[in-house]
Protein backbone atom coordinates (compact mmCIF):
# COMPACT_ATOMS: atom_id res chain seq x y z
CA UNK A 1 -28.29 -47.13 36.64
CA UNK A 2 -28.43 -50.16 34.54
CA UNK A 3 -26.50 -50.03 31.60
CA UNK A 4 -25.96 -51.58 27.97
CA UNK A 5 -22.80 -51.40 25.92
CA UNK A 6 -22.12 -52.95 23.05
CA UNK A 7 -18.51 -53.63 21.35
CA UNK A 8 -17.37 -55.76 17.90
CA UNK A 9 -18.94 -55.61 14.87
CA UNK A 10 -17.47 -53.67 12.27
CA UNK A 11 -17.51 -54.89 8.39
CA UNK A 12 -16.54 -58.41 6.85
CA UNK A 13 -17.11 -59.66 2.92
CA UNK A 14 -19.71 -61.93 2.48
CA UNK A 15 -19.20 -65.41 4.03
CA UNK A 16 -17.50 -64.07 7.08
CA UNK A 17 -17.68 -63.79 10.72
CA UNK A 18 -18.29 -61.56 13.06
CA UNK A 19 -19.22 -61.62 16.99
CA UNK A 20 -20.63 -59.00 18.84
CA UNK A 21 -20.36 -58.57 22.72
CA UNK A 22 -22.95 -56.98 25.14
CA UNK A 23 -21.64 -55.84 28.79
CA UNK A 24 -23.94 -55.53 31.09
CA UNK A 25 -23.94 -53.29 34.33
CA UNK A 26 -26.05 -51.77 36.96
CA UNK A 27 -28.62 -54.81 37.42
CA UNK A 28 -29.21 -56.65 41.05
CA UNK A 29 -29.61 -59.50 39.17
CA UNK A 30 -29.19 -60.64 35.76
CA UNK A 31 -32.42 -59.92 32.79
CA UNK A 32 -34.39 -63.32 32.96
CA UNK A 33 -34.35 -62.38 29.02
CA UNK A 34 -31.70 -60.92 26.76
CA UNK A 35 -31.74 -60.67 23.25
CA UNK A 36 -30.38 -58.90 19.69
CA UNK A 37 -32.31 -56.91 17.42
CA UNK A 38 -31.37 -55.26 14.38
CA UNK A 39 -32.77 -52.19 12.15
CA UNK A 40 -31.63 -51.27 8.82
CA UNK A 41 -32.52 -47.56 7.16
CA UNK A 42 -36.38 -48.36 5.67
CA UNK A 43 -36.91 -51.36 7.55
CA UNK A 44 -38.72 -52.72 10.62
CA UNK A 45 -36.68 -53.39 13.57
CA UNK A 46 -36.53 -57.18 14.63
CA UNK A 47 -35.43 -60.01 16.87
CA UNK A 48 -32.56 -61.98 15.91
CA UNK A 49 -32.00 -64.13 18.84
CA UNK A 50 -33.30 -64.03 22.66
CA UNK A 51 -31.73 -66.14 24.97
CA UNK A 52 -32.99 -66.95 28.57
CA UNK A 53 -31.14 -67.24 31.78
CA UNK A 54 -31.56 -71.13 31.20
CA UNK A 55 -30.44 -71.22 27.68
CA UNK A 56 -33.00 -71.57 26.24
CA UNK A 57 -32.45 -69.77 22.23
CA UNK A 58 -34.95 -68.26 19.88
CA UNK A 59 -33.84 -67.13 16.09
CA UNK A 60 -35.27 -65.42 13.52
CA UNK A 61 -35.68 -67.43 10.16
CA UNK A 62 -33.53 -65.36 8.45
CA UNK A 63 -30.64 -66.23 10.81
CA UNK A 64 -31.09 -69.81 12.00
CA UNK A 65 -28.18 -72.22 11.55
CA UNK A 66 -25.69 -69.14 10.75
CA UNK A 67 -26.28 -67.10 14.42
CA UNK A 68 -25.76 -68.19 17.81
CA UNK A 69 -26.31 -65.93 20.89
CA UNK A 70 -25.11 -67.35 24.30
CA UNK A 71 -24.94 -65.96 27.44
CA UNK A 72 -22.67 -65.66 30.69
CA UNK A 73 -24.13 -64.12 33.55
CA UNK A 74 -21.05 -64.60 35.65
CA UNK A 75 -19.13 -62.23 33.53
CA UNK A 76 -22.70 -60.12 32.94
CA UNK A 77 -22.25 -60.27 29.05
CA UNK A 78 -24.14 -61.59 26.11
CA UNK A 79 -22.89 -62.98 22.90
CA UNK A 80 -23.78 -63.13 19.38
CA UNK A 81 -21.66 -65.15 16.91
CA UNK A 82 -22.15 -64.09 13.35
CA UNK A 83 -21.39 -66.91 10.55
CA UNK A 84 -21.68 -67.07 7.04
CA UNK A 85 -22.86 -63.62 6.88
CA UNK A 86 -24.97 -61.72 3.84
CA UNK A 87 -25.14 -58.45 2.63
CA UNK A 88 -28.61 -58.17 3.95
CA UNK A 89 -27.54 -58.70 7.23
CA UNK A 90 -26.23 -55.72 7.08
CA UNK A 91 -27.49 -53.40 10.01
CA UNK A 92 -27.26 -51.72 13.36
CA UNK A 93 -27.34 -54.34 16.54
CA UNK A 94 -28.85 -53.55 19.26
CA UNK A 95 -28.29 -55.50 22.11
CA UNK A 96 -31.20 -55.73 24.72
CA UNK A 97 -32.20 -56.80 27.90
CA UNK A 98 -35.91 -57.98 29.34
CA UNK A 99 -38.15 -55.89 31.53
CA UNK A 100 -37.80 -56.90 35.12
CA UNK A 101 -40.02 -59.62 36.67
CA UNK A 102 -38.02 -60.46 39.38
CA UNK A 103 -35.28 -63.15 40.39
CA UNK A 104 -37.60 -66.05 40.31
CA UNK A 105 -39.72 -65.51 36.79
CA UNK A 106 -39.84 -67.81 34.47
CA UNK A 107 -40.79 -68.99 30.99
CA UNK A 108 -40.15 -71.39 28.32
CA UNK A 109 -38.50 -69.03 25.65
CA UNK A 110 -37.97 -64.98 25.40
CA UNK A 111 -40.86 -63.01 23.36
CA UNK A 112 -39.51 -61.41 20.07
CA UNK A 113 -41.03 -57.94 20.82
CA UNK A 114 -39.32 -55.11 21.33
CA UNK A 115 -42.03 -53.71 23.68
CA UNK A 116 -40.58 -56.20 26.20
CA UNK A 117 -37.09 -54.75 26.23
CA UNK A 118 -37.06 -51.36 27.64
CA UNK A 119 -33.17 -51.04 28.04
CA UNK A 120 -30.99 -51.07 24.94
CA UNK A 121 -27.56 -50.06 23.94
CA UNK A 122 -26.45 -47.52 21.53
CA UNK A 123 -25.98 -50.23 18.88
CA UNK A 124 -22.94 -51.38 16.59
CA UNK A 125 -22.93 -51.33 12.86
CA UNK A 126 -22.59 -54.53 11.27
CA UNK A 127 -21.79 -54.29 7.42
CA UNK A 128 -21.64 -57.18 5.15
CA UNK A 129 -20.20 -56.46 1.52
CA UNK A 130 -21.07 -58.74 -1.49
């Protein structure tokens, strides 16, 4: 059964780093689209980054130029590296991973809705003190 686990994380002062890791398992082939969402108590739950078997990288606003997400499907993990960080990124991560079209689908960047993501992990808290 295909499988999500998230590891890293943890809690930094503001202006730190932090990098969280998603190991993958249990797929024929790798998700065409993976991606990071996050949820804080009271608030919506959204997309930080998608990435695409190609490389090709979404971000949300809040994030761009400070988050990178990459990818290595050899090794069946995903990547986020947080820089710079603020105390309102402080949240759980969720690492995801895209419905499945098949081997060969295709498209020029990852939607940012969580509708399209039916497998998730259990999440890692990310805490960012002022």
């Amino acid at each position: 059964q295909a499988q999500l686990a998230e590891s890293g994380g943890g809690s930094v002062q503001s202006g730190g780093s932090l990098r969280l890791s998603c190991a993958t398992s249990g797929y024929t082939y790798s998700p065409y689209c993976m991606g990071w969402f996050r949820q804080d108590p009271g608030k919506e739950r959204e997309a930080v980054a998608t990435i695409t078997r190609h490389g090709t990288t979404t971000y949300a606003n809040s994030v761009k130029g400070r988050f990178a997400i990459s990818r290595d499907d050899a090794e069946d993990k995903v990547f986020l590296q947080m820089n710079s960080l603020k105390p309102e990124d402080t949240a759980m991560y969720y690492c995801a991973a895209f419905e499945n079209r098949g081997p060969g689908y295709r498209t020029s960047q990852c939607p940012s809705g969580r509708v399209f993501y039916p497998n998730w992990g259990q999440g890692k808290q990310v805490t960012v003190s002022s």
